[in-house]
N, C-alpha and C. Protein backbone atom coordinates (compact mmCIF):
# COMPACT_ATOMS: atom_id res chain seq x y z
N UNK A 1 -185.78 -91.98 7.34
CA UNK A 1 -185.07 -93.20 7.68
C UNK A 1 -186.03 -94.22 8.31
N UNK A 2 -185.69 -95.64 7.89
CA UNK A 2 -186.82 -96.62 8.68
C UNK A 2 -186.67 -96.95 10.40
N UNK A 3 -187.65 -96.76 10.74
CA UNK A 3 -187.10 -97.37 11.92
C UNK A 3 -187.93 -98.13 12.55
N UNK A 4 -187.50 -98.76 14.09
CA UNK A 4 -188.82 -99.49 14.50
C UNK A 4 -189.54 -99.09 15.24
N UNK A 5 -191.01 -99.36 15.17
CA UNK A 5 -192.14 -98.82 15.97
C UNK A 5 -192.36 -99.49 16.92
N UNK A 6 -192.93 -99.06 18.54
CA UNK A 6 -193.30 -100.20 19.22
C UNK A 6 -194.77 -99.94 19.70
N UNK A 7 -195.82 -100.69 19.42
CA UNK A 7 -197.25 -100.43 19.25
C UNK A 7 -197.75 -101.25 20.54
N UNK A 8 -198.93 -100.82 21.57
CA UNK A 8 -199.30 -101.46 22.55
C UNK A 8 -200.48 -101.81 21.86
N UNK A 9 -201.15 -102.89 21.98
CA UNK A 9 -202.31 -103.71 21.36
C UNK A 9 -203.18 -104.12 23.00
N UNK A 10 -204.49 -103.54 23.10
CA UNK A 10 -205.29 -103.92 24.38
C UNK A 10 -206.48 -103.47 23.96
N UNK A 11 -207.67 -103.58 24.78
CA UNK A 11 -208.73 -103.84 24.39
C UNK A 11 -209.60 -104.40 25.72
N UNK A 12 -210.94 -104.78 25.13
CA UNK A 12 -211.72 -105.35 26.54
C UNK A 12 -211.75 -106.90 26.67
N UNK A 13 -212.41 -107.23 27.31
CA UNK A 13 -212.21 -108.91 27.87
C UNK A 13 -212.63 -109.37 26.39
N UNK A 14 -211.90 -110.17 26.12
CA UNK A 14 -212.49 -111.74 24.71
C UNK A 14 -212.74 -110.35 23.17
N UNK A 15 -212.46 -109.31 23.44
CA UNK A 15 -212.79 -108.66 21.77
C UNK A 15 -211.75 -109.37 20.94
N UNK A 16 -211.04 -110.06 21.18
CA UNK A 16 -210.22 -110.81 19.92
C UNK A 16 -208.46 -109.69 19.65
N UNK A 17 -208.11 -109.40 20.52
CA UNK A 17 -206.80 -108.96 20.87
C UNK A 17 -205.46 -110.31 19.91
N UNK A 18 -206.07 -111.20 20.65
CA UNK A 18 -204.95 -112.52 20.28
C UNK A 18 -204.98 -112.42 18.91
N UNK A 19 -206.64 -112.73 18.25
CA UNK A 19 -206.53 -112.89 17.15
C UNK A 19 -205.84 -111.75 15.98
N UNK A 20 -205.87 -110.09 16.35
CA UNK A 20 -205.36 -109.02 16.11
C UNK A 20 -203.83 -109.29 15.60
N UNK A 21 -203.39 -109.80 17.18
CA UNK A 21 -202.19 -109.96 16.87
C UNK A 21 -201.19 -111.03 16.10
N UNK A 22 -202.08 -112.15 15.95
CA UNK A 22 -202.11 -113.49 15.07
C UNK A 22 -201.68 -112.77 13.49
N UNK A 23 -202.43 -111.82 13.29
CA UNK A 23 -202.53 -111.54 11.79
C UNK A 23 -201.35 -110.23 11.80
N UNK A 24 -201.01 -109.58 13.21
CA UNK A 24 -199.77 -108.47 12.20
C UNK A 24 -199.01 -109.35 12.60
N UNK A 25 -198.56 -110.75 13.05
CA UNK A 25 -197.43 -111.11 13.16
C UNK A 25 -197.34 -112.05 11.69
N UNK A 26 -198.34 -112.60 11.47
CA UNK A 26 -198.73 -112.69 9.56
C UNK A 26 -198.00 -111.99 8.69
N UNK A 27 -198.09 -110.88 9.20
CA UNK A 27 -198.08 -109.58 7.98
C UNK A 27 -196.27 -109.45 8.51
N UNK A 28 -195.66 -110.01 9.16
CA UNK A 28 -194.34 -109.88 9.67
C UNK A 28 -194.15 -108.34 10.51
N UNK A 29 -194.91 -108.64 11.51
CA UNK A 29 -194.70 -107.41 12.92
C UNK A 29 -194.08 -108.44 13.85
N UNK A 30 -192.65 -107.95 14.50
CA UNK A 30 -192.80 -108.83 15.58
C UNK A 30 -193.46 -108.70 17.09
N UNK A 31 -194.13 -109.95 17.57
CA UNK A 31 -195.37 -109.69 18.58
C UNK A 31 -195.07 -110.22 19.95
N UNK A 32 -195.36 -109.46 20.98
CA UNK A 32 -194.79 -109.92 22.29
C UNK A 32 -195.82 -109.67 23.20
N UNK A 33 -196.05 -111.18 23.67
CA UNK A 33 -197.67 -111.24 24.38
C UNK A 33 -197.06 -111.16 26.25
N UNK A 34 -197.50 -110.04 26.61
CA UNK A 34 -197.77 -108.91 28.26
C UNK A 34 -197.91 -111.07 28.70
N UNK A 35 -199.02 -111.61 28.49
CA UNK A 35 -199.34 -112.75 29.54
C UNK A 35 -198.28 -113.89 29.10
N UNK A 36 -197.85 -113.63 28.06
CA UNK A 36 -196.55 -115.29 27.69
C UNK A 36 -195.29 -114.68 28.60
N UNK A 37 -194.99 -113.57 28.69
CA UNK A 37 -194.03 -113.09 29.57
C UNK A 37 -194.51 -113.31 31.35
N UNK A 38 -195.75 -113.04 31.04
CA UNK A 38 -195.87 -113.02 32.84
C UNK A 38 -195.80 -114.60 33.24
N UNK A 39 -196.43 -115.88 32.57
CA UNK A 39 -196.18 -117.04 32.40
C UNK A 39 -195.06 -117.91 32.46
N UNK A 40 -194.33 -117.01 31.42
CA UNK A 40 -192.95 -117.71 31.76
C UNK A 40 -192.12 -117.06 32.98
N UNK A 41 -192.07 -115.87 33.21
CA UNK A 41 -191.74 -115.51 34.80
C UNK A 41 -192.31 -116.08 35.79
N UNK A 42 -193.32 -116.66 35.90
CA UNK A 42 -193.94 -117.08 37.38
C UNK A 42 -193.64 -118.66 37.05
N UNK A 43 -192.94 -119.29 35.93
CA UNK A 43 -192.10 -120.31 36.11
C UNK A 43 -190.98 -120.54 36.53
N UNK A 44 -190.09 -119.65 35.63
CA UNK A 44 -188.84 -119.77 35.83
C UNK A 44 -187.89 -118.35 36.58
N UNK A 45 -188.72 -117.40 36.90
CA UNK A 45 -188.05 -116.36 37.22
C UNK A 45 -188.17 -116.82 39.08
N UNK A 46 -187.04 -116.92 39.43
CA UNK A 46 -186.82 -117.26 40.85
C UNK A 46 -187.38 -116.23 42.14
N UNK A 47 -186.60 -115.29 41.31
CA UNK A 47 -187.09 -113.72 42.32
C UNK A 47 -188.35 -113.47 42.88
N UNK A 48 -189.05 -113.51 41.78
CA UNK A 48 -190.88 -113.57 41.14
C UNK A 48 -191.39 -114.17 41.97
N UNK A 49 -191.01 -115.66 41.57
CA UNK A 49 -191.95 -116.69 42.54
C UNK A 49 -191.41 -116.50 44.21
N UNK A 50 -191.00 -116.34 44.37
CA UNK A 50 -190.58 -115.98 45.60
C UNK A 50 -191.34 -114.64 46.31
N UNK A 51 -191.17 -113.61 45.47
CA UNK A 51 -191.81 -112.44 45.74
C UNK A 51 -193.76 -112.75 46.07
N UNK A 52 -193.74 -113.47 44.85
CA UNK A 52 -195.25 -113.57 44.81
C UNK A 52 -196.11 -114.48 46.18
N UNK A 53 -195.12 -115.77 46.36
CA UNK A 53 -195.16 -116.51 47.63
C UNK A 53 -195.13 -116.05 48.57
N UNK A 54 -194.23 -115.13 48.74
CA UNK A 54 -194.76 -114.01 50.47
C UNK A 54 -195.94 -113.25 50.45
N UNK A 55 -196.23 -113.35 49.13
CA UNK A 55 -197.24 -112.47 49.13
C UNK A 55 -198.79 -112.99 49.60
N UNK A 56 -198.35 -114.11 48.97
CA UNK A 56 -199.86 -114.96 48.75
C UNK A 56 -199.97 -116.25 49.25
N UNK A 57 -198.92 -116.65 49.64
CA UNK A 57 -198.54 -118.13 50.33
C UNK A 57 -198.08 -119.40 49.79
N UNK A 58 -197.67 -120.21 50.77
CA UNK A 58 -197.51 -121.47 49.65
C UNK A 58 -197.77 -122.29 48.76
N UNK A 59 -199.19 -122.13 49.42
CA UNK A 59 -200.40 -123.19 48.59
C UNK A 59 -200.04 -122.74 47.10
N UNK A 60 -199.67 -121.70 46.69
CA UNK A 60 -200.11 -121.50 45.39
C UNK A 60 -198.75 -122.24 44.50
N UNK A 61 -197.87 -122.46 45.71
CA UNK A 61 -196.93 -123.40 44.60
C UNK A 61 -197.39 -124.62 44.49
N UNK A 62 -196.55 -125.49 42.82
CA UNK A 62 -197.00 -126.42 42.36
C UNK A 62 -195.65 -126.96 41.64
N UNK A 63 -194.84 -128.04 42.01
CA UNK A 63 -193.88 -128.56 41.68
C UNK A 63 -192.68 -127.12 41.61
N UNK A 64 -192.52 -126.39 42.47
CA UNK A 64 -191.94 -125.42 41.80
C UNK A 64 -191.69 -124.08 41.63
N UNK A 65 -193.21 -124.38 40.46
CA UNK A 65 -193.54 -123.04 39.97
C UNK A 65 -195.18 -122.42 40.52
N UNK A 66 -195.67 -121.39 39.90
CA UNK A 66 -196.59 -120.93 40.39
C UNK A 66 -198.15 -121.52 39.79
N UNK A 67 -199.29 -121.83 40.51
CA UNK A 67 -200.26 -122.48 39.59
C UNK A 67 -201.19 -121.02 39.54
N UNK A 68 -201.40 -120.87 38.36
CA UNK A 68 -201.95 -119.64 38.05
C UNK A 68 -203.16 -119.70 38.12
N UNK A 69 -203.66 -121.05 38.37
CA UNK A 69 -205.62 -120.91 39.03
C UNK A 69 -205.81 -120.53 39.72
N UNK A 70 -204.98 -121.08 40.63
CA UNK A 70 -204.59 -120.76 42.42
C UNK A 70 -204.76 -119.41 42.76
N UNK A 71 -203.87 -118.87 41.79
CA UNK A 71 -203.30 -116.97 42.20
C UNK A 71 -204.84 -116.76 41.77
N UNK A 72 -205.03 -116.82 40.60
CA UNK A 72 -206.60 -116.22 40.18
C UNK A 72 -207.59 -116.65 40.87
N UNK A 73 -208.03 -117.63 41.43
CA UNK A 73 -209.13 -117.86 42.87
C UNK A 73 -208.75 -117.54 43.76
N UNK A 74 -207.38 -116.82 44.32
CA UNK A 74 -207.20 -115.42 45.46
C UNK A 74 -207.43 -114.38 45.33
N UNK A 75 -206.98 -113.90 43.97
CA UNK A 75 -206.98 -112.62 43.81
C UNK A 75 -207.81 -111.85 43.26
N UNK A 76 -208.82 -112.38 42.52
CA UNK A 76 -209.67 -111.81 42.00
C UNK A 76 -211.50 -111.67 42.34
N UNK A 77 -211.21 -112.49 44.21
CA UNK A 77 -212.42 -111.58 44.44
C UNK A 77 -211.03 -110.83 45.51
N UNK A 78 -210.35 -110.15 45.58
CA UNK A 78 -209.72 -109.44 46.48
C UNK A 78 -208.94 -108.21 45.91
N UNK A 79 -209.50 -107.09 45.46
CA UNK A 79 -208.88 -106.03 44.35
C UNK A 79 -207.72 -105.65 45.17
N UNK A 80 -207.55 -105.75 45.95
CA UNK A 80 -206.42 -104.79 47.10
C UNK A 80 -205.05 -105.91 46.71
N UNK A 81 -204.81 -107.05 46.77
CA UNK A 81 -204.76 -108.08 46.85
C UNK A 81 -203.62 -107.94 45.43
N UNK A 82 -204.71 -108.06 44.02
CA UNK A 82 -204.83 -107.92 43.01
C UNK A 82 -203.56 -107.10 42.65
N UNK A 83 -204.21 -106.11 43.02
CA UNK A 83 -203.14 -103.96 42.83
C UNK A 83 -201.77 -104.99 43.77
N UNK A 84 -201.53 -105.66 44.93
CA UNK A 84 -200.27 -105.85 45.35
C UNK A 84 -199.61 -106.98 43.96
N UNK A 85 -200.57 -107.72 43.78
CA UNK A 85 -199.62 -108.84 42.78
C UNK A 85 -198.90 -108.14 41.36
N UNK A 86 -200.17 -107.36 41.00
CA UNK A 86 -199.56 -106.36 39.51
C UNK A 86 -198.53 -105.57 39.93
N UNK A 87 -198.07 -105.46 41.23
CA UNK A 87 -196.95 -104.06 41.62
C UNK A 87 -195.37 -104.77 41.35
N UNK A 88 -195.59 -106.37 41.63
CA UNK A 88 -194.53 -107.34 41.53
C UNK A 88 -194.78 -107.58 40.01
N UNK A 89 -195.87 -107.75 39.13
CA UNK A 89 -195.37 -108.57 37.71
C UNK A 89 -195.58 -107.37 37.04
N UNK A 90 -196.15 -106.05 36.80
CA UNK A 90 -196.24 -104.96 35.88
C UNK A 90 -194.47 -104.77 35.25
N UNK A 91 -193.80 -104.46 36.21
CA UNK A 91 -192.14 -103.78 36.24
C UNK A 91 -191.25 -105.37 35.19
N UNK A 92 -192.10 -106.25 35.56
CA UNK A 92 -191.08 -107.75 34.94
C UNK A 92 -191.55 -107.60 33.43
N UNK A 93 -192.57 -106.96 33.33
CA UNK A 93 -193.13 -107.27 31.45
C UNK A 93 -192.88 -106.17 31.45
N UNK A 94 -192.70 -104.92 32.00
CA UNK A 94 -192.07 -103.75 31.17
C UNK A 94 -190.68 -103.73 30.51
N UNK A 95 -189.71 -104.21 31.52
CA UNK A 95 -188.20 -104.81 31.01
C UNK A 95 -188.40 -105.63 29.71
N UNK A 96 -189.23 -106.70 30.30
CA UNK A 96 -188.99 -107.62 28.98
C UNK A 96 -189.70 -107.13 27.72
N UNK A 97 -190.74 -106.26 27.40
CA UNK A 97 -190.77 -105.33 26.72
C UNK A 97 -190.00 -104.20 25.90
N UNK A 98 -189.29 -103.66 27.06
CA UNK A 98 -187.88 -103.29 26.49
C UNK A 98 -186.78 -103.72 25.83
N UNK A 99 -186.20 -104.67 26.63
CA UNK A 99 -185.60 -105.49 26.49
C UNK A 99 -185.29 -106.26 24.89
N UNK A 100 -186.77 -106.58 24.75
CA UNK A 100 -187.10 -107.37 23.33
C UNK A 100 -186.71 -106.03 22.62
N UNK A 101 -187.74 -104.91 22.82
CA UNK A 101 -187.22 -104.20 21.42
C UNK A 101 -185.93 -103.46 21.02
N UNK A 102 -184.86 -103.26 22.21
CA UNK A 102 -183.72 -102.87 21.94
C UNK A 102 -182.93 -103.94 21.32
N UNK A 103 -183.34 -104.92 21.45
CA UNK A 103 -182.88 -106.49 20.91
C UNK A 103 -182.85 -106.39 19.68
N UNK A 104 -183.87 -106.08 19.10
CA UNK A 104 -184.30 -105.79 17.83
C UNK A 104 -184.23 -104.87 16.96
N UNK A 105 -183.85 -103.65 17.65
CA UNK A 105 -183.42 -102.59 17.64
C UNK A 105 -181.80 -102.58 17.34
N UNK A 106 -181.14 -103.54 17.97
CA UNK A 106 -179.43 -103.77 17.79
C UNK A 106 -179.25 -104.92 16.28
N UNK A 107 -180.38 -105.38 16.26
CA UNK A 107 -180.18 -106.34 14.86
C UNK A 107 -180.08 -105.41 13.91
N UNK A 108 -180.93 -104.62 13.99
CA UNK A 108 -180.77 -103.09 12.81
C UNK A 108 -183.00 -103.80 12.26
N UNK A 109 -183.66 -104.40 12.96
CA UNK A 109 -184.99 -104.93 12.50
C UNK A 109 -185.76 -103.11 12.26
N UNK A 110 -186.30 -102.93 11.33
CA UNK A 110 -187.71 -101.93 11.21
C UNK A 110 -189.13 -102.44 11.13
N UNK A 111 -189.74 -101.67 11.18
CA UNK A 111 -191.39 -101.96 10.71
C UNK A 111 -191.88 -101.67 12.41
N UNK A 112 -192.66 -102.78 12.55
CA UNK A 112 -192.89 -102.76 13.64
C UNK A 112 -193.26 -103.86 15.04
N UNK A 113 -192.82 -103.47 16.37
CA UNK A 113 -193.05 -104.69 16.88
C UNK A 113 -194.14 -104.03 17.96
N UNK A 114 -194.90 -104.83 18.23
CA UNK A 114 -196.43 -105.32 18.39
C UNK A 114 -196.38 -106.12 19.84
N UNK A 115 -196.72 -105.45 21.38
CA UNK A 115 -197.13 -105.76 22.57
C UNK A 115 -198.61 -105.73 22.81
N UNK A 116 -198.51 -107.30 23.04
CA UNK A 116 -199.72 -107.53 23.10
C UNK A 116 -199.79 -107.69 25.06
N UNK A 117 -201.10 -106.24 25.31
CA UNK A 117 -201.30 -105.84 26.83
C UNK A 117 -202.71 -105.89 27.41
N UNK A 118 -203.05 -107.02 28.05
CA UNK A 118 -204.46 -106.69 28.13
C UNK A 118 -204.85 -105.75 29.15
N UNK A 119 -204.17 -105.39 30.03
CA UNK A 119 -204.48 -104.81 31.02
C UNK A 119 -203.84 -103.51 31.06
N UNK A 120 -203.35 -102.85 29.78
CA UNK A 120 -202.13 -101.88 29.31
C UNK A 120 -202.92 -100.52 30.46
N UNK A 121 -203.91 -99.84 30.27
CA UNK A 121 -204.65 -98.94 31.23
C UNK A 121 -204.60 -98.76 32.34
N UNK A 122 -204.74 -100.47 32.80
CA UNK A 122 -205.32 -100.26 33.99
C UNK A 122 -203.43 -100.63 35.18
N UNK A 123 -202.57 -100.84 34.09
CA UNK A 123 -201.24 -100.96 34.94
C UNK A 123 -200.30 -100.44 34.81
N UNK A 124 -200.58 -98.96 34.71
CA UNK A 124 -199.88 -97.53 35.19
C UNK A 124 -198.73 -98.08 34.41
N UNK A 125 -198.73 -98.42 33.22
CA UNK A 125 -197.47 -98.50 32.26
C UNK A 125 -197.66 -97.11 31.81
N UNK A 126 -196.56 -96.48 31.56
CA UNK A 126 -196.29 -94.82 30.94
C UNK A 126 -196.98 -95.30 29.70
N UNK A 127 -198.03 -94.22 29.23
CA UNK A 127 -198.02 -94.63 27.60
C UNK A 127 -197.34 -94.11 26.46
N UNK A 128 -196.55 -93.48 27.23
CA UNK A 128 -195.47 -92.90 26.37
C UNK A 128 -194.23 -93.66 26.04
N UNK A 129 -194.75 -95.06 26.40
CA UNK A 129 -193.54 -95.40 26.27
C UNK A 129 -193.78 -96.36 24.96
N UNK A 130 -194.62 -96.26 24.66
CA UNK A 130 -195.09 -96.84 22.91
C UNK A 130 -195.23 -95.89 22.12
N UNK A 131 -195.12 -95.86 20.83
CA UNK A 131 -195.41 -94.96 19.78
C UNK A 131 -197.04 -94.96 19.55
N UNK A 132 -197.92 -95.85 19.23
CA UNK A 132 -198.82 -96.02 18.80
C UNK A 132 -199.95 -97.04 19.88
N UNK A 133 -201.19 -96.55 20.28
CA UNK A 133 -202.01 -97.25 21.02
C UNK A 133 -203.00 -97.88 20.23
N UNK A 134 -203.10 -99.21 20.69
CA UNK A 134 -204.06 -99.95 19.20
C UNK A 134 -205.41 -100.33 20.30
N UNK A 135 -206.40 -99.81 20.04
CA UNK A 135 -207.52 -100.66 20.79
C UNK A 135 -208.67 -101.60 20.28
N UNK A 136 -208.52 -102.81 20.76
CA UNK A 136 -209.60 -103.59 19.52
C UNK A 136 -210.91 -103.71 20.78
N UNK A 137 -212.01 -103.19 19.81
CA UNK A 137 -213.16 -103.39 20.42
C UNK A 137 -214.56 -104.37 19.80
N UNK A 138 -215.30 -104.76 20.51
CA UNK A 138 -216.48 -105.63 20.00
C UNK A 138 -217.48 -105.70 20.69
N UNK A 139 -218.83 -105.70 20.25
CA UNK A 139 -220.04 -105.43 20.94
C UNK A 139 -219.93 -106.66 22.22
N UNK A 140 -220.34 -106.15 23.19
CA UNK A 140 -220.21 -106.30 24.53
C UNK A 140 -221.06 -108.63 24.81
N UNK A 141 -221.89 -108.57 23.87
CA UNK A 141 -222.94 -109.68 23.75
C UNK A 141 -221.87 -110.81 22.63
N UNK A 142 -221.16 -110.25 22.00
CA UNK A 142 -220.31 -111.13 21.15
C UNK A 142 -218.89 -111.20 22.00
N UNK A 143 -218.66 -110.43 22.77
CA UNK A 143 -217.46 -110.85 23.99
C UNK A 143 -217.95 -111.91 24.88
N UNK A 144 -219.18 -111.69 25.06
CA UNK A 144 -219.70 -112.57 26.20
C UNK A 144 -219.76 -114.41 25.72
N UNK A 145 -219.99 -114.35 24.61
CA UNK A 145 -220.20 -115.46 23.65
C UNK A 145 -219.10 -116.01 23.78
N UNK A 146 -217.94 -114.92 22.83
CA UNK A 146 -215.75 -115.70 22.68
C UNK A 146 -215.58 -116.14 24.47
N UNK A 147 -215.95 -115.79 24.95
CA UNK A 147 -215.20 -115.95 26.64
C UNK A 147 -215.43 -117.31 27.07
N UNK A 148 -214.59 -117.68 27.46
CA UNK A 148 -214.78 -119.15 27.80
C UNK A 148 -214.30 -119.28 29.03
N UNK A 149 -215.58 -119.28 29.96
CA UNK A 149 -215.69 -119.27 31.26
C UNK A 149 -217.01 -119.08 31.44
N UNK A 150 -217.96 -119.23 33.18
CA UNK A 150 -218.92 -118.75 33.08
C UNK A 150 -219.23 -116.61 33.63
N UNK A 151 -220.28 -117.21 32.94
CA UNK A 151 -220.93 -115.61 33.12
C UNK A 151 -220.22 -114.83 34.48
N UNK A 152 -220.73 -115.54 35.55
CA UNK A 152 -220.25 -115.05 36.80
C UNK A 152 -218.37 -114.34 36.39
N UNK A 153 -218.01 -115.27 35.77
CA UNK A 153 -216.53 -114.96 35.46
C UNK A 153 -216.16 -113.41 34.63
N UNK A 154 -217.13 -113.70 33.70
CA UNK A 154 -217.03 -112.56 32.94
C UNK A 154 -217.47 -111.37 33.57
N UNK A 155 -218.35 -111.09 34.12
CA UNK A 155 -218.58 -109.94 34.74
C UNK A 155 -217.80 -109.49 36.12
N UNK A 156 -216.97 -110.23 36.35
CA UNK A 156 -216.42 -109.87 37.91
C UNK A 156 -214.60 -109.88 36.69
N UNK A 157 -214.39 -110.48 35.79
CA UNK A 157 -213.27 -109.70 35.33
C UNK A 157 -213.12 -108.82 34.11
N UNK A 158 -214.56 -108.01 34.22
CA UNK A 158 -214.46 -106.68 32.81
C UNK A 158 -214.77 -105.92 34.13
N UNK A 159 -215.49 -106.02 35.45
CA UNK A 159 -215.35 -105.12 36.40
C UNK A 159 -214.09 -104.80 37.14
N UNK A 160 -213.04 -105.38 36.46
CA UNK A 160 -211.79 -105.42 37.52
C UNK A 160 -211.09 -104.13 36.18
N UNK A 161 -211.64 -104.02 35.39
CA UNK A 161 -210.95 -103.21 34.07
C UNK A 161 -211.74 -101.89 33.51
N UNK A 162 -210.83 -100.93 33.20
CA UNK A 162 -211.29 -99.94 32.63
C UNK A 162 -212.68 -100.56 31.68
N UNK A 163 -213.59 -99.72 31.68
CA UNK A 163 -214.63 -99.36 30.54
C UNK A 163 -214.42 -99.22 29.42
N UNK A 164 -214.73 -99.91 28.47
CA UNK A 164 -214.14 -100.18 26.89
C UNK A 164 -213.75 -98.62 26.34
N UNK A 165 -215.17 -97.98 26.82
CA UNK A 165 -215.29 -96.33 26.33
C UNK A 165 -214.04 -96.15 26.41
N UNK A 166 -213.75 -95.67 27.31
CA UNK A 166 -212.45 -95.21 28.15
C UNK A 166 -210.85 -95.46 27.52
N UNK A 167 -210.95 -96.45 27.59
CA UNK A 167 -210.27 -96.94 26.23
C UNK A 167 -209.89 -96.53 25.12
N UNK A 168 -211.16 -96.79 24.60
CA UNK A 168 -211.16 -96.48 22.90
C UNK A 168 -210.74 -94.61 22.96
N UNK A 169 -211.16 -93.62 24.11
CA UNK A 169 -210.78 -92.31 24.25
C UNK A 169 -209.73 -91.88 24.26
N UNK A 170 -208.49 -93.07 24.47
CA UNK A 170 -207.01 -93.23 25.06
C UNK A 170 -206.22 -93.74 23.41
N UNK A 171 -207.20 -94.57 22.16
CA UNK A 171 -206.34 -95.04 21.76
C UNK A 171 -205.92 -93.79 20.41
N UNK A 172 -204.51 -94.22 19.79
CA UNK A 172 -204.62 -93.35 18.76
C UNK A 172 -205.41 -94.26 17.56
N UNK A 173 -205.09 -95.67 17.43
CA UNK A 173 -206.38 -96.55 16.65
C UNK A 173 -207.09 -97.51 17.03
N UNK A 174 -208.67 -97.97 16.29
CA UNK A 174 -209.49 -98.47 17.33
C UNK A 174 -209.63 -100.02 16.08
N UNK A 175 -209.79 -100.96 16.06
CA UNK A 175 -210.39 -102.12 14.97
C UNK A 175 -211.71 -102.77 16.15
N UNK A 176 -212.46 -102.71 15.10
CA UNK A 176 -213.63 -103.40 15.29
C UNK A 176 -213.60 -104.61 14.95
N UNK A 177 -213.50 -105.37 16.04
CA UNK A 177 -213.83 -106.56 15.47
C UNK A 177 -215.51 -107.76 15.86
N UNK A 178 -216.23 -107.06 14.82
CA UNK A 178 -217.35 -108.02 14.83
C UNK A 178 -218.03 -108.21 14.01
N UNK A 179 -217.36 -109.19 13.11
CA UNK A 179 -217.66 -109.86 12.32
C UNK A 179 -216.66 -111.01 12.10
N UNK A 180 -216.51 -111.38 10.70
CA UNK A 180 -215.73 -112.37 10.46
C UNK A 180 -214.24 -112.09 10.23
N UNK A 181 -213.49 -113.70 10.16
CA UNK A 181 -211.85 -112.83 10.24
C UNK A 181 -211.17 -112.43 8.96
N UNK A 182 -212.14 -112.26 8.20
CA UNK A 182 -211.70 -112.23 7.01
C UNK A 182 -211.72 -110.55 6.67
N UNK A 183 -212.90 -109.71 7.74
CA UNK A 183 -213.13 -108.61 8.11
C UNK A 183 -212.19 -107.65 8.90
N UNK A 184 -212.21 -108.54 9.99
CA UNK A 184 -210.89 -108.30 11.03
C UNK A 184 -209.43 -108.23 10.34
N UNK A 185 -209.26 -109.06 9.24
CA UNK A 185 -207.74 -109.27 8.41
C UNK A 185 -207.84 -108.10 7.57
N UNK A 186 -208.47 -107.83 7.06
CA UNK A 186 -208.72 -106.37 6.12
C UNK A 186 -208.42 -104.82 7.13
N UNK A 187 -209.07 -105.27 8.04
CA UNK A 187 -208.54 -103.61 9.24
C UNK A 187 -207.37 -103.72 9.26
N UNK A 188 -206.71 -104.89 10.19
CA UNK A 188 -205.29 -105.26 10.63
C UNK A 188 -204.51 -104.92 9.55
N UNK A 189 -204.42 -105.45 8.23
CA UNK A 189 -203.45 -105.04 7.31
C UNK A 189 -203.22 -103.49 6.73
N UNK A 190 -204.37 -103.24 6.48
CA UNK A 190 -204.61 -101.63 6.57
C UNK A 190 -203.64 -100.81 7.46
N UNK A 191 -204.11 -101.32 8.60
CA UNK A 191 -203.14 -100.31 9.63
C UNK A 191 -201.91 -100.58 9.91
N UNK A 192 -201.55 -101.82 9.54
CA UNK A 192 -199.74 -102.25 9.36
C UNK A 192 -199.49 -101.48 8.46
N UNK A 193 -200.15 -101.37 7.33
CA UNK A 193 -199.20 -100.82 6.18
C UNK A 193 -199.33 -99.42 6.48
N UNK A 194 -200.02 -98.31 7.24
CA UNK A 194 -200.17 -97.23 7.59
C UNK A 194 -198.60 -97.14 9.08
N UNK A 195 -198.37 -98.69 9.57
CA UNK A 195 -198.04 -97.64 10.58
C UNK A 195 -196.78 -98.32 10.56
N UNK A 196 -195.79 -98.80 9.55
CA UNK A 196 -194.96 -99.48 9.57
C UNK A 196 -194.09 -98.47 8.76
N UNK A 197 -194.58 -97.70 7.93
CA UNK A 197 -194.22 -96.57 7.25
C UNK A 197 -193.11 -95.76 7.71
């Protein structure tokens, strides 16, 4: 019988995750991005911003809602800090994770839907709670290149994250992506049609 799959998609800083998921939502996977959820909660989720404001103070509000530079020039030279903010937004994208796929799940939808997690490892999400672990990886000098920020940036947030290795040891599939996307589109479809089955 068909049914639906729910696949976690993560990887290391800038290996091209987005773009991964650009192409199975192409291929008609439906795709639910871990940071468009945390985004739109630290706008409009009342609780959240509130929670997060005791946490971290006022300054970081902005008409409102939360300015997410703000939180990230607190929290990320402060790991302790960090581990308190993920303890408030980890539990809000797991629901809405859920949430979506029982949604989808009540339409009577199959194939598969596609969470896109960058930080899936390192935020004590059960991994059992996906069918399938997708890890996209890319030589470490061509991440450094896609990242758009400086250097200093990049190395103080792939040190805040599991080791690619580590990773790739955890996933049940790995796509390489380094080369072109025409390369990258050839893996991706491959493994839709393997895991939609």
């Amino acid at each position: 019988m068909l049914k639906l799959r729910k696949a976690a998609i993560t990887g290391g800083l800038a290996c091209g995750k987005s773009s991964v998921c650009q192409i199975f939502k192409q291929l008609g996977a439906y795709v639910v991005s871990a940071d468009e959820v945390v985004h739109q909660n630290l706008s409009q989720n009342k609780k959240l911003i509130r929670e997060v404001e005791d946490l971290l103070g006022p300054d970081i509000l902005s008409g409102g809602s939360i300015d997410r530079k703000v939180v990230a020039d607190k929290v990320f030279h402060r790991p302790e800090l960090l581990k308190e903010l993920e303890k408030l937004i980890h539990p809000v994208v797991e629901k809405e994770i859920e949430d979506q796929f029982q949604k989808l799940q009540k339409e009577g939808k199959t194939g598969l839907m596609i969470a896109e997690i960058p930080v899936l490892f390192e935020s004590g999400l059960p991994l059992s709670f996906f069918d399938t672990i997708i890890v996209v990886t890319a030589p470490d000098s061509l991440c450094r290149e896609r990242f758009k920020g400086t250097d200093g940036d990049y190395e103080r947030r792939k040190a805040l994250q599991i080791p690619l290795e580590e990773k790739v040891k955890q996933a049940d599939y790995v796509i390489v992506n380094d080369k072109d996307r025409k390369h990258l589109s050839e893996q991706v479809t491959e493994l839709y049609q393997t895991l939609k089955l």
